[in-house]
Protein backbone atom coordinates (compact mmCIF):
# COMPACT_ATOMS: atom_id res chain seq x y z
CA UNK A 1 -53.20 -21.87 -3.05
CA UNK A 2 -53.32 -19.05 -0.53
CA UNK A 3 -50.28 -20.17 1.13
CA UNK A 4 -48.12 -19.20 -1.83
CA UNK A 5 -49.21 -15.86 -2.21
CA UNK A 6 -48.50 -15.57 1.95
CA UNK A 7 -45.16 -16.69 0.91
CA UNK A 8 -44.48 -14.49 -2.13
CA UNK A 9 -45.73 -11.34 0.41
CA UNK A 10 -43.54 -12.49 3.03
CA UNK A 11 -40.54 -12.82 0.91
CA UNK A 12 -41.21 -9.62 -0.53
CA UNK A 13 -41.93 -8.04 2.80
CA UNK A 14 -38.73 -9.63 4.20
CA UNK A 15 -36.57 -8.12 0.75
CA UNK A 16 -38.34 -4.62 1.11
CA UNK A 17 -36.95 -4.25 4.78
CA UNK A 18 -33.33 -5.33 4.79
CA UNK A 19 -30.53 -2.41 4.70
CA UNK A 20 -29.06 -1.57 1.76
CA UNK A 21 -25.68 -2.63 1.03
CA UNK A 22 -23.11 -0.10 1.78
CA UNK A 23 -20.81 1.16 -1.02
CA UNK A 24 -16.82 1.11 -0.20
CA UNK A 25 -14.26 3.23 -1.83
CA UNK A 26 -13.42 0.85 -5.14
CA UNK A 27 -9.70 2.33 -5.62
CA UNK A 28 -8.89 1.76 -1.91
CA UNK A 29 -6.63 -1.87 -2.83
CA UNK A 30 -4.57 0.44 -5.67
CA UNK A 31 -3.98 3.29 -3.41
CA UNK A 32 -2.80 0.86 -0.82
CA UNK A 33 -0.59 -0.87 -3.32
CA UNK A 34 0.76 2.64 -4.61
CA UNK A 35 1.89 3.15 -0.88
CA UNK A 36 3.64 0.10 -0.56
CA UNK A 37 5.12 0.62 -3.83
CA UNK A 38 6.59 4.13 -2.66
CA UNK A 39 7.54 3.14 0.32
CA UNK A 40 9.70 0.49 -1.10
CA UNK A 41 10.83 2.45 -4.03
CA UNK A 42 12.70 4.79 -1.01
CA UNK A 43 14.04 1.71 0.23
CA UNK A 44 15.34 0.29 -2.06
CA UNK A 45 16.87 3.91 -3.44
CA UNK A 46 18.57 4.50 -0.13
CA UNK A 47 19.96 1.16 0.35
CA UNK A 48 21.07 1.20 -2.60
CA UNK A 49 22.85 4.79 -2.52
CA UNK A 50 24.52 3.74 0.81
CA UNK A 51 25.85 0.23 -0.92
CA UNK A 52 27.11 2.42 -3.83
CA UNK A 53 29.13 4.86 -1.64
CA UNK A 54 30.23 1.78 0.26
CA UNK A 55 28.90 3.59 3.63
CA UNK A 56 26.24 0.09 4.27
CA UNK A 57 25.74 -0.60 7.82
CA UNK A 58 23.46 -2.55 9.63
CA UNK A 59 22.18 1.03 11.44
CA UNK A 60 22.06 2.43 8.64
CA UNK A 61 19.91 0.33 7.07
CA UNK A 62 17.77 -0.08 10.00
CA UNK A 63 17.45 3.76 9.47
CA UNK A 64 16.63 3.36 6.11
CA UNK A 65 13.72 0.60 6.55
CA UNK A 66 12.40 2.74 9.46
CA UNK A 67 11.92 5.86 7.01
CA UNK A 68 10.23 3.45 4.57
CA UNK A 69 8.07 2.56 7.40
CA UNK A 70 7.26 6.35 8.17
CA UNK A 71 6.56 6.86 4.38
CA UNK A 72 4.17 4.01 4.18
CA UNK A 73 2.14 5.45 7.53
CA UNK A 74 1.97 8.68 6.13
CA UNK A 75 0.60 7.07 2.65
CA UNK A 76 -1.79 4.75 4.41
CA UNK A 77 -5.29 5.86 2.67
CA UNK A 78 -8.32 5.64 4.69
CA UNK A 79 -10.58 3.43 3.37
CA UNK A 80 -14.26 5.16 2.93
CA UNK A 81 -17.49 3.32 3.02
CA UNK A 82 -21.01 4.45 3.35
CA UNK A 83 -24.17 3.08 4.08
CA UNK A 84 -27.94 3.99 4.62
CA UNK A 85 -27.14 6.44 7.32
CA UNK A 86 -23.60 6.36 7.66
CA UNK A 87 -20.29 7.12 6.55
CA UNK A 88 -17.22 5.78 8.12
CA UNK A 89 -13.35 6.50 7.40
CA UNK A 90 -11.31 3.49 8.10
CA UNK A 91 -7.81 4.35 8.72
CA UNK A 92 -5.03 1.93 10.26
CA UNK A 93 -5.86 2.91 13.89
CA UNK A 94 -9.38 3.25 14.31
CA UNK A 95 -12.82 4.17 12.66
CA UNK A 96 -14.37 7.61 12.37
CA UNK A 97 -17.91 7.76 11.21
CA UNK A 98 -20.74 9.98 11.06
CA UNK A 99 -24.37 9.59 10.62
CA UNK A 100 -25.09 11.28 7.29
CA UNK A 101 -28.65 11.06 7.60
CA UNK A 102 -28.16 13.66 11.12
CA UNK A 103 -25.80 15.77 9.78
CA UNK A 104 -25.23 19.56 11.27
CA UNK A 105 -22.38 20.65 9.29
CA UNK A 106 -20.05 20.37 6.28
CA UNK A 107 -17.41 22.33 5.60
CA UNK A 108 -14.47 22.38 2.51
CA UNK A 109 -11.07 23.04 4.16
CA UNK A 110 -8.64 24.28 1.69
CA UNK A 111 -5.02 23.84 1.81
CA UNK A 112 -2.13 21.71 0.63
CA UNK A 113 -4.81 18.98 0.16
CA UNK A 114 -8.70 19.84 -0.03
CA UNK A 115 -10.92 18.11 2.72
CA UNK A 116 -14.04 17.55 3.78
CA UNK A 117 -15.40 17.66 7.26
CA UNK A 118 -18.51 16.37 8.24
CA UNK A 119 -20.18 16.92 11.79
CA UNK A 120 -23.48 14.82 13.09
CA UNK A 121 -25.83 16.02 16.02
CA UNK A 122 -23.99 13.08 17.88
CA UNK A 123 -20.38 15.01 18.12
CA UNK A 124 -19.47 12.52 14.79
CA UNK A 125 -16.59 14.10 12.95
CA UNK A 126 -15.63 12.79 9.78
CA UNK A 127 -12.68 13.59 7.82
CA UNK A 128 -12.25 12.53 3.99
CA UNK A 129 -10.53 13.56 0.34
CA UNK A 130 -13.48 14.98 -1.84
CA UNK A 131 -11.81 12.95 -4.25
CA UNK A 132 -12.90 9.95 -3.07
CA UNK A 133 -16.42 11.22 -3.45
CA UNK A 134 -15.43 12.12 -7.15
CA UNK A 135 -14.16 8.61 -7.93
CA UNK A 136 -16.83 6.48 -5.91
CA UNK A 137 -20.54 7.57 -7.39
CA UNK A 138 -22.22 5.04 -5.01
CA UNK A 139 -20.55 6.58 -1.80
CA UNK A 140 -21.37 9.77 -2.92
CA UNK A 141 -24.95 9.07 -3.92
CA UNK A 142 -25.37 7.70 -0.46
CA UNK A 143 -23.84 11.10 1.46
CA UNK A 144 -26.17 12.87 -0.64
CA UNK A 145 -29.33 11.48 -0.33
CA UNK A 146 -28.51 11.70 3.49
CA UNK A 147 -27.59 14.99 3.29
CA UNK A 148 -30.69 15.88 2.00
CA UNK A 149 -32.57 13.97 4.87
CA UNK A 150 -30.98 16.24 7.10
CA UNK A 151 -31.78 19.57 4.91
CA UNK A 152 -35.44 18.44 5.06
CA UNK A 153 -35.03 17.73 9.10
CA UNK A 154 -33.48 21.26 9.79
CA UNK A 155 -30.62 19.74 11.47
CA UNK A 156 -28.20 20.55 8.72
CA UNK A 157 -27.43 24.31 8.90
CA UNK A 158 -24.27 24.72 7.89
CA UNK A 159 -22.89 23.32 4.23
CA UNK A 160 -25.33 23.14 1.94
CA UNK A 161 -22.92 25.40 -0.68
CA UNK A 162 -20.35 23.11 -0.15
CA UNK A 163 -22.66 20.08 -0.64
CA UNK A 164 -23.59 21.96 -3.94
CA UNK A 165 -19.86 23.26 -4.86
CA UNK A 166 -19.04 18.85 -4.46
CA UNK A 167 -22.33 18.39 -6.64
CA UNK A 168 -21.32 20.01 -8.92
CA UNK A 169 -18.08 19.03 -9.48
CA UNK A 170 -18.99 15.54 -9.43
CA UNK A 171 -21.69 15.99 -12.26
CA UNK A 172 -18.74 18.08 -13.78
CA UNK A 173 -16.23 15.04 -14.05
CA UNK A 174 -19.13 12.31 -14.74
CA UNK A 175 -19.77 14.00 -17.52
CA UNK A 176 -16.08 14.26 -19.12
CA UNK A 177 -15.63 10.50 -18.28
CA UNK A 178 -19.34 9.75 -20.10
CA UNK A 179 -17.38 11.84 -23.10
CA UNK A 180 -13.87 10.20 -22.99
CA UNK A 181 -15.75 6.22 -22.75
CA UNK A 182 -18.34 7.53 -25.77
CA UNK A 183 -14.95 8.55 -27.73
CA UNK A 184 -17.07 12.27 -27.70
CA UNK A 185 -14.33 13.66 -25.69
């Protein structure tokens, strides 16, 4: 009779130690899709434009295709996944990631497109969209509960606003899709 209560608190020792699972960007497959889409949208536009003008060659649509290619590289998205710890930035080349729970800084770059750079006390750099954050509540649920690790380890000293500015923003459009599913909105 003892030995199944051993078992029970084994089992639930065993369950109370593993990792948690890590949460992955969820519209990674459409954005990929939406590249190859573009990609051979242009394609198909120039071949097309070069058959109608009757100025087709076989360079010229090996020109064409290689542009396509281009396109599609430039398009690729990085594909974002966190974990307890972690957050990595998959791209077609190689892996960036950063441990979130050791994190020194974060900065907001502004520009053309917004980004957000995160630095551990490893030399980690880590490069993503803030949208992706917006659009992935697990992933960013993850960063932030890190984040906050490193606040309350003092390693973190430079980001905090910009961890807040996010924050905010992501309670901001949470609460206009809760609205728009609720029909209040």
């Amino acid at each position: 009779m003892g030995h199944s209560d051993d078992a029970r608190d084994d089992t639930v020792s065993a369950l109370a130690h593993q990792p948690s699972e890590a949460a992955y960007d969820h519209r990674w497959a459409a954005d990929l899709r939406s590249s190859i889409r573009c990609s051979a949208v242009l394609l198909g536009l120039l071949l097309g434009i070069d058959r109608a003008a009757g100025s087709f060659t076989l360079w010229r649509g090996a020109l064409w295709a290689t542009l396509a290619v281009l396109l599609f590289l430039v398009l690729f998205p990085s594909r974002v996944a966190a974990g307890e710890g972690w957050l990595a930035s998959r791209g077609l080349l190689r892996e960036r990631r950063v441990r979130t729970d050791h994190l020194v800084s974060v900065r907001c770059l502004n520009g053309v497109g917004q980004r957000l750079v995160l630095r551990d006390t490893f030399g980690g750099r880590l490069e993503i969209d803030p949208r992706v954050l917006i659009a992935n509540p697990p992933v960013w649920h993850r960063l932030d509960e890190d984040a906050r690790v490193s606040a309350t380890r003092g390693s973190l000293t430079c980001g905090t606003s910009a961890l807040l500015r996010l924050s905010k923003q992501i309670d901001r459009e949470t609460a206009l899709t809760v609205f728009k599913v609720s029909g209040l909105g």
